[in-house]
N, C-alpha and C. Protein backbone atom coordinates (compact mmCIF):
# COMPACT_ATOMS: atom_id res chain seq x y z
N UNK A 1 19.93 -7.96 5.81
CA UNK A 1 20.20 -8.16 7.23
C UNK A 1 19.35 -9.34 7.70
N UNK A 2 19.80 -10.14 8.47
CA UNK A 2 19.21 -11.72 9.11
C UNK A 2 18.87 -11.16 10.46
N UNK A 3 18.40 -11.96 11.35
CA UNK A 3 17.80 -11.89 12.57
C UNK A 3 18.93 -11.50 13.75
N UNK A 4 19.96 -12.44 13.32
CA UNK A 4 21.44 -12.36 13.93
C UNK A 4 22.09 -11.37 13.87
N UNK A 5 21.97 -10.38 12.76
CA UNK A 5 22.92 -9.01 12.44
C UNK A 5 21.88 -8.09 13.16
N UNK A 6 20.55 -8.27 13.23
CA UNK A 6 19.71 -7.20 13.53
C UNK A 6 19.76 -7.29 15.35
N UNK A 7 20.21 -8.46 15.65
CA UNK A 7 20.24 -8.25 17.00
C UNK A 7 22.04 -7.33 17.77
N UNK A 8 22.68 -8.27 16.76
CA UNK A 8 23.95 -7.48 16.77
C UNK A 8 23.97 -6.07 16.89
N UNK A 9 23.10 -5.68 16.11
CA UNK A 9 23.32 -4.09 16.00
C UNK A 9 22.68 -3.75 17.27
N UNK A 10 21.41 -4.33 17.19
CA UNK A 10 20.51 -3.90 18.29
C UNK A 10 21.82 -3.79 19.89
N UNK A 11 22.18 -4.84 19.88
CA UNK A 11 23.36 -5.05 21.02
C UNK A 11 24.39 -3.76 20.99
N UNK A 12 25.18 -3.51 20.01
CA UNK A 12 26.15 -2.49 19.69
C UNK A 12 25.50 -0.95 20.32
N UNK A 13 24.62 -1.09 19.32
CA UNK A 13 24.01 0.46 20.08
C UNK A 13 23.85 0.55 21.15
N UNK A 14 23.13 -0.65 22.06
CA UNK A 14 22.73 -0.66 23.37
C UNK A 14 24.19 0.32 24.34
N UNK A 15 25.41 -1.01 24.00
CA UNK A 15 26.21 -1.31 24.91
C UNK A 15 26.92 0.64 24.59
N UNK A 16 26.20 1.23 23.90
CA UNK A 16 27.29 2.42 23.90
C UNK A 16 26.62 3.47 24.86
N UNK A 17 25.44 3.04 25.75
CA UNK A 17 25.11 3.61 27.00
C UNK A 17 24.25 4.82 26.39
N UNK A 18 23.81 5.57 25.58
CA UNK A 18 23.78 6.53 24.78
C UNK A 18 22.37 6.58 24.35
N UNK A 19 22.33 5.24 24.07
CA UNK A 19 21.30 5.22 22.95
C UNK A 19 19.70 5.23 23.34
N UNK A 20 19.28 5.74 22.49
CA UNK A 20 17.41 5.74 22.67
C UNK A 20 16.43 5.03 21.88
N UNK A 21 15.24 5.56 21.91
CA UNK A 21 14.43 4.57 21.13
C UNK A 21 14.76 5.05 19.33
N UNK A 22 15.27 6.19 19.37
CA UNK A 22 15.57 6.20 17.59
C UNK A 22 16.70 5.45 17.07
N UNK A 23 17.27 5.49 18.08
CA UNK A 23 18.71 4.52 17.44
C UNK A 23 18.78 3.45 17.10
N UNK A 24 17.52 2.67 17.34
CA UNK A 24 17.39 1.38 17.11
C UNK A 24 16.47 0.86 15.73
N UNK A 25 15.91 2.00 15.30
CA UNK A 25 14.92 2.54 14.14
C UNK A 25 15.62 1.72 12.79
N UNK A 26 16.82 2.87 12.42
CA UNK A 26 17.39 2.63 11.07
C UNK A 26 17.75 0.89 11.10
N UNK A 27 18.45 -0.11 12.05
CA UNK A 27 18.61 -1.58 12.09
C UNK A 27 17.03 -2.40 11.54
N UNK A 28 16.04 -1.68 12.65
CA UNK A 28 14.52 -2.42 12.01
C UNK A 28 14.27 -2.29 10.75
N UNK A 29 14.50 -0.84 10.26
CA UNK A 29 13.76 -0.77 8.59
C UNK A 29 14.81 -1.76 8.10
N UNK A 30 16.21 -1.84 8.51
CA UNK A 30 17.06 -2.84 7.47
C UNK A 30 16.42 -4.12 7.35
N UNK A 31 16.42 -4.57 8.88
CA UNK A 31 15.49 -5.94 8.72
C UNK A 31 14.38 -5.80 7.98
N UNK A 32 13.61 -5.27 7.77
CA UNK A 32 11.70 -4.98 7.78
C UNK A 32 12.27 -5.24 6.12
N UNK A 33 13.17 -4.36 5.42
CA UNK A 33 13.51 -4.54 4.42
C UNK A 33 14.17 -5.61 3.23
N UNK A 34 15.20 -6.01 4.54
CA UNK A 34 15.44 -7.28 3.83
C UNK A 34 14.70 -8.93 4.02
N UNK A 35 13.66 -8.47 5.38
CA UNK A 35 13.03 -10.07 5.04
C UNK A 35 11.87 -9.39 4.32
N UNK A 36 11.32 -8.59 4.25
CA UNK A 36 10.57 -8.19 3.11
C UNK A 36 10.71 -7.16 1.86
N UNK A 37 11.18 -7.60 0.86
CA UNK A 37 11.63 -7.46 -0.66
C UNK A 37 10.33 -6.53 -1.30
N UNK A 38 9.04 -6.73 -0.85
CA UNK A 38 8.67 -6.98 -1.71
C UNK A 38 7.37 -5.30 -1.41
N UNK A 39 8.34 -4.30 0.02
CA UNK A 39 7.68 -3.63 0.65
C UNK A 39 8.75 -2.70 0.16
N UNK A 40 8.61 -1.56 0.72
CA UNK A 40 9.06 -0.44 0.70
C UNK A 40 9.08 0.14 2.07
N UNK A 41 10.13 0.33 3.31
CA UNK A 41 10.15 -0.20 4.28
C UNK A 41 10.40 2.01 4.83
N UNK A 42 9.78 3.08 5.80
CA UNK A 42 10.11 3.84 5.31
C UNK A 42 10.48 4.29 7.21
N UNK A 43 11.01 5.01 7.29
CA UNK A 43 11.32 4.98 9.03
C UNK A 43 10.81 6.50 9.45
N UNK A 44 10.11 6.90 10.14
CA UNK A 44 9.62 8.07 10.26
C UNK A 44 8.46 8.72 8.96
N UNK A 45 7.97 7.87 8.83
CA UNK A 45 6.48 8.56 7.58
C UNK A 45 6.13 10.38 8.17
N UNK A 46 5.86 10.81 7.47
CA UNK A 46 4.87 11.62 7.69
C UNK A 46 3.72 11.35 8.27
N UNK A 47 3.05 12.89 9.54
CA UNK A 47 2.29 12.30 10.17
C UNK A 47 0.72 12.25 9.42
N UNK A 48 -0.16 10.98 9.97
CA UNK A 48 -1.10 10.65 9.02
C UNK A 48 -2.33 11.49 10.21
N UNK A 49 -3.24 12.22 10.24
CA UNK A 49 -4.47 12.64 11.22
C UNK A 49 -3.43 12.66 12.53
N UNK A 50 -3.87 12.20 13.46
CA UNK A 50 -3.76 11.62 14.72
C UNK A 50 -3.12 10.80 14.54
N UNK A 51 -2.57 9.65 14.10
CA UNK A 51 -1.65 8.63 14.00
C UNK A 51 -0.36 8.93 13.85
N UNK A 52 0.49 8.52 14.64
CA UNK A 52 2.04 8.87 14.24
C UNK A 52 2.93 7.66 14.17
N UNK A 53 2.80 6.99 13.14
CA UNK A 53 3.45 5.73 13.29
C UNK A 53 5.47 5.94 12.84
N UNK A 54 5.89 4.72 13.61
CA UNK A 54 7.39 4.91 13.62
C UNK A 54 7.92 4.24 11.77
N UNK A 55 7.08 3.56 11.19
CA UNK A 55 7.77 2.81 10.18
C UNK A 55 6.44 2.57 9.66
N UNK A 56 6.71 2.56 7.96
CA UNK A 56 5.42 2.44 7.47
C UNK A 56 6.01 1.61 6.46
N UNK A 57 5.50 -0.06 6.01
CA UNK A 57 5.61 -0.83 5.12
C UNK A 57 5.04 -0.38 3.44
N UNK A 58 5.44 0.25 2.48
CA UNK A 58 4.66 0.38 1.31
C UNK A 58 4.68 -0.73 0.44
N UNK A 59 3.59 -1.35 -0.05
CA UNK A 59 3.79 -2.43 -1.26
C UNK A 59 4.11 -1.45 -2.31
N UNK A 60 5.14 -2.41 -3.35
CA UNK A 60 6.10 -2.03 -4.28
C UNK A 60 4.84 -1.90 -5.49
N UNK A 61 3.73 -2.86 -5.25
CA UNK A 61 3.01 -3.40 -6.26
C UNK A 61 1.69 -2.62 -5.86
N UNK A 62 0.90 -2.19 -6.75
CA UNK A 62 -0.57 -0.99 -6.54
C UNK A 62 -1.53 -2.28 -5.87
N UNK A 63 -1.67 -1.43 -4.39
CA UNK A 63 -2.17 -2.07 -3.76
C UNK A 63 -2.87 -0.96 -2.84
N UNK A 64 -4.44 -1.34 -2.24
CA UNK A 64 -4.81 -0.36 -2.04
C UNK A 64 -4.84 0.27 -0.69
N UNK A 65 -4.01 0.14 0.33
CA UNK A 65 -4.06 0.10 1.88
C UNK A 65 -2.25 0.25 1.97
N UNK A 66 -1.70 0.52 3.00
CA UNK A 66 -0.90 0.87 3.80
C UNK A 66 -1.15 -0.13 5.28
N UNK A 67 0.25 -0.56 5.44
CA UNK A 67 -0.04 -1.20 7.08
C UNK A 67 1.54 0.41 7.82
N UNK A 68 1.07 0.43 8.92
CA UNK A 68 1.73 1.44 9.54
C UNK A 68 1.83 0.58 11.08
N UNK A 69 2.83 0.60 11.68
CA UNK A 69 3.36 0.00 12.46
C UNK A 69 3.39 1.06 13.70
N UNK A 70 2.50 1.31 14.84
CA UNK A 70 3.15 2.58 15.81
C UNK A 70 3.95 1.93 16.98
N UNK A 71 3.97 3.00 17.50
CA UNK A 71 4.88 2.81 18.79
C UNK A 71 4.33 2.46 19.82
């Protein structure tokens, strides 16, 4: 997915009056995923302590940290 399809979608869902902040979730991990190859892109992680992040990037490659993205 390119910048252009991710807004598309983003648009589609909008315009169906309906939609919330999850609906827009599954389009980001597509993007998150396809401009980065090289992550493991995951939408709703499990919750970590106190932190509840919406999307959590995993490197593919042993690496020792996690970046977690919240809301």
């Amino acid at each position: 997915m390119n910048l252009k399809e991710y807004i598309e979608e983003i648009d589609r869902q909008f315009r169906t009056g309906i939609a919330r902040e999850h609906s827009y979730r599954p389009a980001l991990q597509q993007l998150f995923s396809s401009m980065l190859p090289h992550l493991t892109v995951t939408n709703e992680p499990a919750r970590k302590s106190s932190r509840s992040p919406f999307c959590t990037p995993l490197y593919q490659q042993p690496l020792p940290r996690t970046t977690n993205i919240l809301a």
